[in-house]
PDB file of N, CA and C in Angstrom:
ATOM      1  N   UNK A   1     -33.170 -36.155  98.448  1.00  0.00           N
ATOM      2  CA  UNK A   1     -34.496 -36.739  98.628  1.00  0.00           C
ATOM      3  C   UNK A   1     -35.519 -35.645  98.912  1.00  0.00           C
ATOM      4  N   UNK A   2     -35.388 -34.677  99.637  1.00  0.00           N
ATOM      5  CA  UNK A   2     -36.309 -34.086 100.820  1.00  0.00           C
ATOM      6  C   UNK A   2     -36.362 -33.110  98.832  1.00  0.00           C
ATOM      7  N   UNK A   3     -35.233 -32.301  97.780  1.00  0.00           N
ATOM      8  CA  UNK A   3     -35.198 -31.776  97.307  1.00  0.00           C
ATOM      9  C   UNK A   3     -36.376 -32.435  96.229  1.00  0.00           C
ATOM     10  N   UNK A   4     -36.525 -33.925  96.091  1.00  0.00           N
ATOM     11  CA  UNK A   4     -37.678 -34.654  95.064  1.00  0.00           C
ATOM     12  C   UNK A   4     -38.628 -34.270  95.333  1.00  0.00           C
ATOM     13  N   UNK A   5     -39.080 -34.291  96.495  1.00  0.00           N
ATOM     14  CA  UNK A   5     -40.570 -34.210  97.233  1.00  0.00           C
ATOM     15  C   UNK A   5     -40.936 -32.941  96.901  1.00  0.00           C
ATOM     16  N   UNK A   6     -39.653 -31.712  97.187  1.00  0.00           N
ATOM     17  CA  UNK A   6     -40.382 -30.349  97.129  1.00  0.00           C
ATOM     18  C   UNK A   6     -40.401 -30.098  95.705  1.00  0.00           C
ATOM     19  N   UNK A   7     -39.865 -30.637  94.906  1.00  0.00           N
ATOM     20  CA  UNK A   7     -39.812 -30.610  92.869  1.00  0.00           C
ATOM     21  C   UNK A   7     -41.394 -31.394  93.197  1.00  0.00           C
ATOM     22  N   UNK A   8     -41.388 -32.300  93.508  1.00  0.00           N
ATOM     23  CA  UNK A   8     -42.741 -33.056  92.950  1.00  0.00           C
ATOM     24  C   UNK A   8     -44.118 -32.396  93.441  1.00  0.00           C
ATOM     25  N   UNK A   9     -44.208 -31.491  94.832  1.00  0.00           N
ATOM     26  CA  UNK A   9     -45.447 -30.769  95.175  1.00  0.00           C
ATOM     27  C   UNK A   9     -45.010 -29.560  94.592  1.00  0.00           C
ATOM     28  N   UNK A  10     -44.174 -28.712  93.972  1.00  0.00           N
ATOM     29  CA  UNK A  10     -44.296 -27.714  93.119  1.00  0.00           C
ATOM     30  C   UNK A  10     -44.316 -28.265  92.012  1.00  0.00           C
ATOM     31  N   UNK A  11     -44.441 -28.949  91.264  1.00  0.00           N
ATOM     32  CA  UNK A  11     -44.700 -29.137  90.048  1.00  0.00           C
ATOM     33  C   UNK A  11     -46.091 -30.009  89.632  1.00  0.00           C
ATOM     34  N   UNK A  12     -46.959 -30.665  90.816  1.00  0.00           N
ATOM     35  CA  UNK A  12     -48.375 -30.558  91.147  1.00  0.00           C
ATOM     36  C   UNK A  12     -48.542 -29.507  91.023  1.00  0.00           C
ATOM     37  N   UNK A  13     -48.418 -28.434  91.905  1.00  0.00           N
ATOM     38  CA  UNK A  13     -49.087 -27.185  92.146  1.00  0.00           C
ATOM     39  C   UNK A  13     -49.349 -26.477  91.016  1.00  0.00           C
ATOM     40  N   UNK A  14     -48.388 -26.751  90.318  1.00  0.00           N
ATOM     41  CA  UNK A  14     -47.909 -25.683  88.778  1.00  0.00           C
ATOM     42  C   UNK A  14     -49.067 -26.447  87.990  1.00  0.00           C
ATOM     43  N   UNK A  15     -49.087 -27.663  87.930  1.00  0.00           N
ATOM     44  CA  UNK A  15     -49.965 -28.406  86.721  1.00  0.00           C
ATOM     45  C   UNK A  15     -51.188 -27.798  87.046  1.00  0.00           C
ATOM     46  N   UNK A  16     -52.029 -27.306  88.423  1.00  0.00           N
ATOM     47  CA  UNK A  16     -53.386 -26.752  88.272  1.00  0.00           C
ATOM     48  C   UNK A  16     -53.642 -26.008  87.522  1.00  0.00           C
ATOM     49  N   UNK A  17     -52.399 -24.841  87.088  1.00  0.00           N
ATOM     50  CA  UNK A  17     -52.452 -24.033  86.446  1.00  0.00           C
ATOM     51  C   UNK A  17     -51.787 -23.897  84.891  1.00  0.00           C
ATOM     52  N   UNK A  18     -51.528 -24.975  84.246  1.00  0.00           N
ATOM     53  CA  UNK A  18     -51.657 -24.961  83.066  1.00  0.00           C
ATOM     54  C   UNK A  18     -52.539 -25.935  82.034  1.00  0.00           C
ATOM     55  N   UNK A  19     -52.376 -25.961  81.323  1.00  0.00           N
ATOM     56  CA  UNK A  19     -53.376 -26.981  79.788  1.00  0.00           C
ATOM     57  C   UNK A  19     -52.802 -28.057  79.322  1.00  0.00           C
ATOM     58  N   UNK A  20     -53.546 -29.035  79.809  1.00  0.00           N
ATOM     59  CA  UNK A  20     -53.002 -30.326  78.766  1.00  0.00           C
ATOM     60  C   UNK A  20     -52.117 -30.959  79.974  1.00  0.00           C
ATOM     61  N   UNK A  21     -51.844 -31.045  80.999  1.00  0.00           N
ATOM     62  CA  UNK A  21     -50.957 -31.113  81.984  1.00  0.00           C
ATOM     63  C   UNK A  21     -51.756 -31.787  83.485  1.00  0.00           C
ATOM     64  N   UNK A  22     -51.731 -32.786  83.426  1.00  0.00           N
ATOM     65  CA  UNK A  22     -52.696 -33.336  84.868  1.00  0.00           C
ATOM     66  C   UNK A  22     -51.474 -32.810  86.073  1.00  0.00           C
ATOM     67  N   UNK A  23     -51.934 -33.285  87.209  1.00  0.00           N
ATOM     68  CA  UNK A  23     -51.673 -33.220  88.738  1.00  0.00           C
ATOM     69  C   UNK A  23     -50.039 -34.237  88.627  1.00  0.00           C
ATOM     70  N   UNK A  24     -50.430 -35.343  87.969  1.00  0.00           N
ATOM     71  CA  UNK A  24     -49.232 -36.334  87.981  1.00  0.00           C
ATOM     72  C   UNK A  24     -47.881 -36.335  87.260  1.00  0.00           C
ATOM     73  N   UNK A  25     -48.549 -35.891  86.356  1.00  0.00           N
ATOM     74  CA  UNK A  25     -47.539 -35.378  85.056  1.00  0.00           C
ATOM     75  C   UNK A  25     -46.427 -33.878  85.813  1.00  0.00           C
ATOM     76  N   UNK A  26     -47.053 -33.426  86.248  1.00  0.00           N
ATOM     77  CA  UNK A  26     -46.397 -32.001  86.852  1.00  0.00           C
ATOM     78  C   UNK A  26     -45.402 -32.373  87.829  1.00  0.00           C
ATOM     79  N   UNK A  27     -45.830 -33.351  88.644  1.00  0.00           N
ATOM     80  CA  UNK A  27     -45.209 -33.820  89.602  1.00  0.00           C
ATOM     81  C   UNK A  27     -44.029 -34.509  89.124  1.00  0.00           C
ATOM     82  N   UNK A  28     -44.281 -35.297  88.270  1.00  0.00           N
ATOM     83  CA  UNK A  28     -42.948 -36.218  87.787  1.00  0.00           C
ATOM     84  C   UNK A  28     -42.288 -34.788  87.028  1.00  0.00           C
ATOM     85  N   UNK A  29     -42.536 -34.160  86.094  1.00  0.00           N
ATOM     86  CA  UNK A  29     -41.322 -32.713  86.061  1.00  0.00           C
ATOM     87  C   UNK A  29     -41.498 -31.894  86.922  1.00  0.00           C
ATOM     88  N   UNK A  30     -41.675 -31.931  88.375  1.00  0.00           N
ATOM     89  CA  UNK A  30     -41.263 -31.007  89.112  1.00  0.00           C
ATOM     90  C   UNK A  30     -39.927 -32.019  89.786  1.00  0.00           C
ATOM     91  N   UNK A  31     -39.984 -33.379  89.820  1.00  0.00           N
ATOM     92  CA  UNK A  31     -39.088 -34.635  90.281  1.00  0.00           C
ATOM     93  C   UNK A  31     -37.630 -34.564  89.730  1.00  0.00           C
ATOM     94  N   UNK A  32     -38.230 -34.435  87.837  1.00  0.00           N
ATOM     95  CA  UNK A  32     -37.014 -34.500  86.869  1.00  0.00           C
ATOM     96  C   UNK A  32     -36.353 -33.054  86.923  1.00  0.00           C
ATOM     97  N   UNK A  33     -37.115 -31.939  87.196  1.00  0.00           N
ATOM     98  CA  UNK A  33     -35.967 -30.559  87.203  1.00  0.00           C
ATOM     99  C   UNK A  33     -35.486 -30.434  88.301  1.00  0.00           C
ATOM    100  N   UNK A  34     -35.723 -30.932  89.559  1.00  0.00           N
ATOM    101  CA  UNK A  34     -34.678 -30.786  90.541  1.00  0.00           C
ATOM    102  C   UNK A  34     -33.887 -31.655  90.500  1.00  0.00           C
ATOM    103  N   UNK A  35     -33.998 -32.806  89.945  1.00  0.00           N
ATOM    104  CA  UNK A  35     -32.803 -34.005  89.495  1.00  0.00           C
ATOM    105  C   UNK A  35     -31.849 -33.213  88.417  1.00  0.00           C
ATOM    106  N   UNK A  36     -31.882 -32.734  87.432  1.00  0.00           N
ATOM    107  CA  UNK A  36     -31.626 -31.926  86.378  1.00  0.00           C
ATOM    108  C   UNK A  36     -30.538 -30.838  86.546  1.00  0.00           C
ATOM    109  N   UNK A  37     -31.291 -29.868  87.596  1.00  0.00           N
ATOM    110  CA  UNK A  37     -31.033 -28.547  88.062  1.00  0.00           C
ATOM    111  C   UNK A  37     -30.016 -28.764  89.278  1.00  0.00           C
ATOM    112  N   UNK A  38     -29.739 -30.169  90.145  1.00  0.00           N
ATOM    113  CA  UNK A  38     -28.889 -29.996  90.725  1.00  0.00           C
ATOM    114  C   UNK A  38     -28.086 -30.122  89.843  1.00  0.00           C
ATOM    115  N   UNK A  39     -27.587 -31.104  88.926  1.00  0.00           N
ATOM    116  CA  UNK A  39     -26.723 -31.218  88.308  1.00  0.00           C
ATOM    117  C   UNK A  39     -26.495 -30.599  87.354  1.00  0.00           C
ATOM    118  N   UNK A  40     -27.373 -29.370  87.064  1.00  0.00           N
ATOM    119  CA  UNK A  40     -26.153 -28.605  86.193  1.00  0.00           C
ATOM    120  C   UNK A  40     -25.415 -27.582  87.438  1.00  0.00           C
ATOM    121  N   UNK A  41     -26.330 -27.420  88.542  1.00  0.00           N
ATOM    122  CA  UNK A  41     -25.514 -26.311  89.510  1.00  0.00           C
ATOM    123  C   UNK A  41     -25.993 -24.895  89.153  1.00  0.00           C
ATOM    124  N   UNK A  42     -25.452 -24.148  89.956  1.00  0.00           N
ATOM    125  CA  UNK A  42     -25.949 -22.764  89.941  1.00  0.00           C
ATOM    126  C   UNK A  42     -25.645 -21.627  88.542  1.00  0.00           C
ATOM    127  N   UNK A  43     -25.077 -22.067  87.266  1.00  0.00           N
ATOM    128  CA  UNK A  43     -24.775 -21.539  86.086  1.00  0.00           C
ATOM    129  C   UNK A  43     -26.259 -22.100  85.099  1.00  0.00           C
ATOM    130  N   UNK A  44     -26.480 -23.429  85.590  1.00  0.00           N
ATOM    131  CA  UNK A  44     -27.402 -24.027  85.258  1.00  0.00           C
ATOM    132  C   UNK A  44     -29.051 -23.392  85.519  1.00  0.00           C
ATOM    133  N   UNK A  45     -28.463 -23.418  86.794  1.00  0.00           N
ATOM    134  CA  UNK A  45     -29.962 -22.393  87.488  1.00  0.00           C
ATOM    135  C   UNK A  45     -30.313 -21.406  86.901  1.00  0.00           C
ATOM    136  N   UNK A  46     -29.298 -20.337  86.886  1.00  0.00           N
ATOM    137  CA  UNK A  46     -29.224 -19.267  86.091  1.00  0.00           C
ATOM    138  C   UNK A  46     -30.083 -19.908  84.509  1.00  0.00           C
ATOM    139  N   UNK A  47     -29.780 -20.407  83.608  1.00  0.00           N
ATOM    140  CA  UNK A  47     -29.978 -20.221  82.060  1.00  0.00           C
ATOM    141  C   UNK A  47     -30.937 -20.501  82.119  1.00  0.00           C
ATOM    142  N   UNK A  48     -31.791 -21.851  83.336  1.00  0.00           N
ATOM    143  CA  UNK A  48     -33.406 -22.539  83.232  1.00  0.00           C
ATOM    144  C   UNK A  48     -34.349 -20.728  83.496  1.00  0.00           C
ATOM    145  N   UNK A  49     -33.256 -20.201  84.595  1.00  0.00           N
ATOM    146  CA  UNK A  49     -34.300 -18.905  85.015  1.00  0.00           C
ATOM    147  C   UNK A  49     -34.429 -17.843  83.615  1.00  0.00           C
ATOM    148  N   UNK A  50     -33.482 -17.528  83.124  1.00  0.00           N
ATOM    149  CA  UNK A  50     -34.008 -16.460  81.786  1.00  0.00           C
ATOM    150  C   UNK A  50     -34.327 -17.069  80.614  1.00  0.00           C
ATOM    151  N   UNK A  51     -34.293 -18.610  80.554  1.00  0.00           N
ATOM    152  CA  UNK A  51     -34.757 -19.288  79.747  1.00  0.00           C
ATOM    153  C   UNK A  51     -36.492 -19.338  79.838  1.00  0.00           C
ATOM    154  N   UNK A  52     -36.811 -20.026  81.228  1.00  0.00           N
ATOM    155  CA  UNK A  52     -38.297 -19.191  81.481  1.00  0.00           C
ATOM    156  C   UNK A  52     -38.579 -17.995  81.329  1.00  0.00           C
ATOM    157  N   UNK A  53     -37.539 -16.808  81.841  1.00  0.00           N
ATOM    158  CA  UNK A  53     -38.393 -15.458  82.007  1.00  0.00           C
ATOM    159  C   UNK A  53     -38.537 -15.018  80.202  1.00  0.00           C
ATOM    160  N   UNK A  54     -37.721 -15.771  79.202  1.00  0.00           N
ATOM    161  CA  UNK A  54     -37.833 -15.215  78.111  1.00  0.00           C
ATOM    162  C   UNK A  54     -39.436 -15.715  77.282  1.00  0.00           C
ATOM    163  N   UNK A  55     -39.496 -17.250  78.175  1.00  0.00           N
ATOM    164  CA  UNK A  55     -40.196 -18.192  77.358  1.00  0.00           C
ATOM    165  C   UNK A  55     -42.050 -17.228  77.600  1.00  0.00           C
ATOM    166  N   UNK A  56     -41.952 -16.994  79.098  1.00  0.00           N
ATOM    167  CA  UNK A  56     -42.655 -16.364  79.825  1.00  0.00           C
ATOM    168  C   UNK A  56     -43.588 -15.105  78.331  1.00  0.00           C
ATOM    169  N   UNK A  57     -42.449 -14.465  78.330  1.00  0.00           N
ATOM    170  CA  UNK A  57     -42.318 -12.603  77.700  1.00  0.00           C
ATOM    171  C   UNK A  57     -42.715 -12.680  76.378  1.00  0.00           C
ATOM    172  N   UNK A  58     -42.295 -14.212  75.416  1.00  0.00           N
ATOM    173  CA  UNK A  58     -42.599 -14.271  74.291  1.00  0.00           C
ATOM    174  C   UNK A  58     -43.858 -14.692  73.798  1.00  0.00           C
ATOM    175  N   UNK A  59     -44.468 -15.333  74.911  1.00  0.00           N
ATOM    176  CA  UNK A  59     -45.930 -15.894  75.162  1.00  0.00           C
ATOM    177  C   UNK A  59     -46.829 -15.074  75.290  1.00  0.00           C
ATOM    178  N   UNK A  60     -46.564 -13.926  76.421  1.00  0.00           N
ATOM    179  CA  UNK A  60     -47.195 -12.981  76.714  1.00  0.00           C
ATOM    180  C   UNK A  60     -47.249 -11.517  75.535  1.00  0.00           C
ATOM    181  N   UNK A  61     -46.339 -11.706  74.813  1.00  0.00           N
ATOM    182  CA  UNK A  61     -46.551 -10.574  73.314  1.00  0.00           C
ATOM    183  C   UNK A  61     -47.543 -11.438  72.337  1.00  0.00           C
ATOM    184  N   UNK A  62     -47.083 -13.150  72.676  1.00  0.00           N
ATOM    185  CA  UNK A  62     -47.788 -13.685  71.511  1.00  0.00           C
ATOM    186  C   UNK A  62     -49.319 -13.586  71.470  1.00  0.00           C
ATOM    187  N   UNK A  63     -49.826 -13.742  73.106  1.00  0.00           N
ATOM    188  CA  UNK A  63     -51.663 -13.232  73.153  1.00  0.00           C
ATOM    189  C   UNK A  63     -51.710 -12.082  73.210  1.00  0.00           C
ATOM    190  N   UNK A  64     -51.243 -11.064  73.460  1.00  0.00           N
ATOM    191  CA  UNK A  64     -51.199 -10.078  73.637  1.00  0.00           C
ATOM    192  C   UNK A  64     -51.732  -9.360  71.585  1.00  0.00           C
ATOM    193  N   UNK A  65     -50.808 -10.054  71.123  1.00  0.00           N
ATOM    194  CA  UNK A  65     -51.198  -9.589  69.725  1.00  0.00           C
ATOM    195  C   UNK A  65     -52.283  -9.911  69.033  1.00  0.00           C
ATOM    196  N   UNK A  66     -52.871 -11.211  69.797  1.00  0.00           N
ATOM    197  CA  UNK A  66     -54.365 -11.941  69.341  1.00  0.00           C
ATOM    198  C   UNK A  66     -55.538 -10.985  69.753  1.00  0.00           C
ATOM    199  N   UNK A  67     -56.190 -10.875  68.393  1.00  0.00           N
ATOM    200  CA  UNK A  67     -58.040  -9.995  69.193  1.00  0.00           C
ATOM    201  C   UNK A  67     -58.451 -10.964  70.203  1.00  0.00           C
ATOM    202  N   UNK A  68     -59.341 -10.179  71.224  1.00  0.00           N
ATOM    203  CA  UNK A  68     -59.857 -10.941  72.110  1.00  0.00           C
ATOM    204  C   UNK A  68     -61.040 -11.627  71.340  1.00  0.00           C
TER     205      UNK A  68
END
């Protein structure tokens, strides 16, 4: 339970900072990846983390290559 609440105010928090993404919406996937993420367990944890840090790196070459 206490693990929903802290998925649902980090995943508010996160929605301020992206596009297309309200306050509510963030919250319900900050709800569904700690529902998710317990159950895959800590192998699980692992693949969501370099799965972001890749998703992160490929984004950041992709503006990176755009003229300002």
């Amino acid at each position: 339970m206490l693990g929903k609440i802290i998925g649902g105010i980090a995943g508010k928090r996160i929605a301020k900072h992206v596009s297309g993404v309200d306050q509510t919406g963030g919250a319900i996937a900050g709800v569904v990846a700690a529902t998710v993420l317990r159950r895959f367990g800590l192998a699980g944890i692992a693949a969501a983390a370099l799965g972001g840090y890749a998703a992160k790196k490929i984004a950041e070459k992709r503006r990176s290559g755009k003229p300002s």
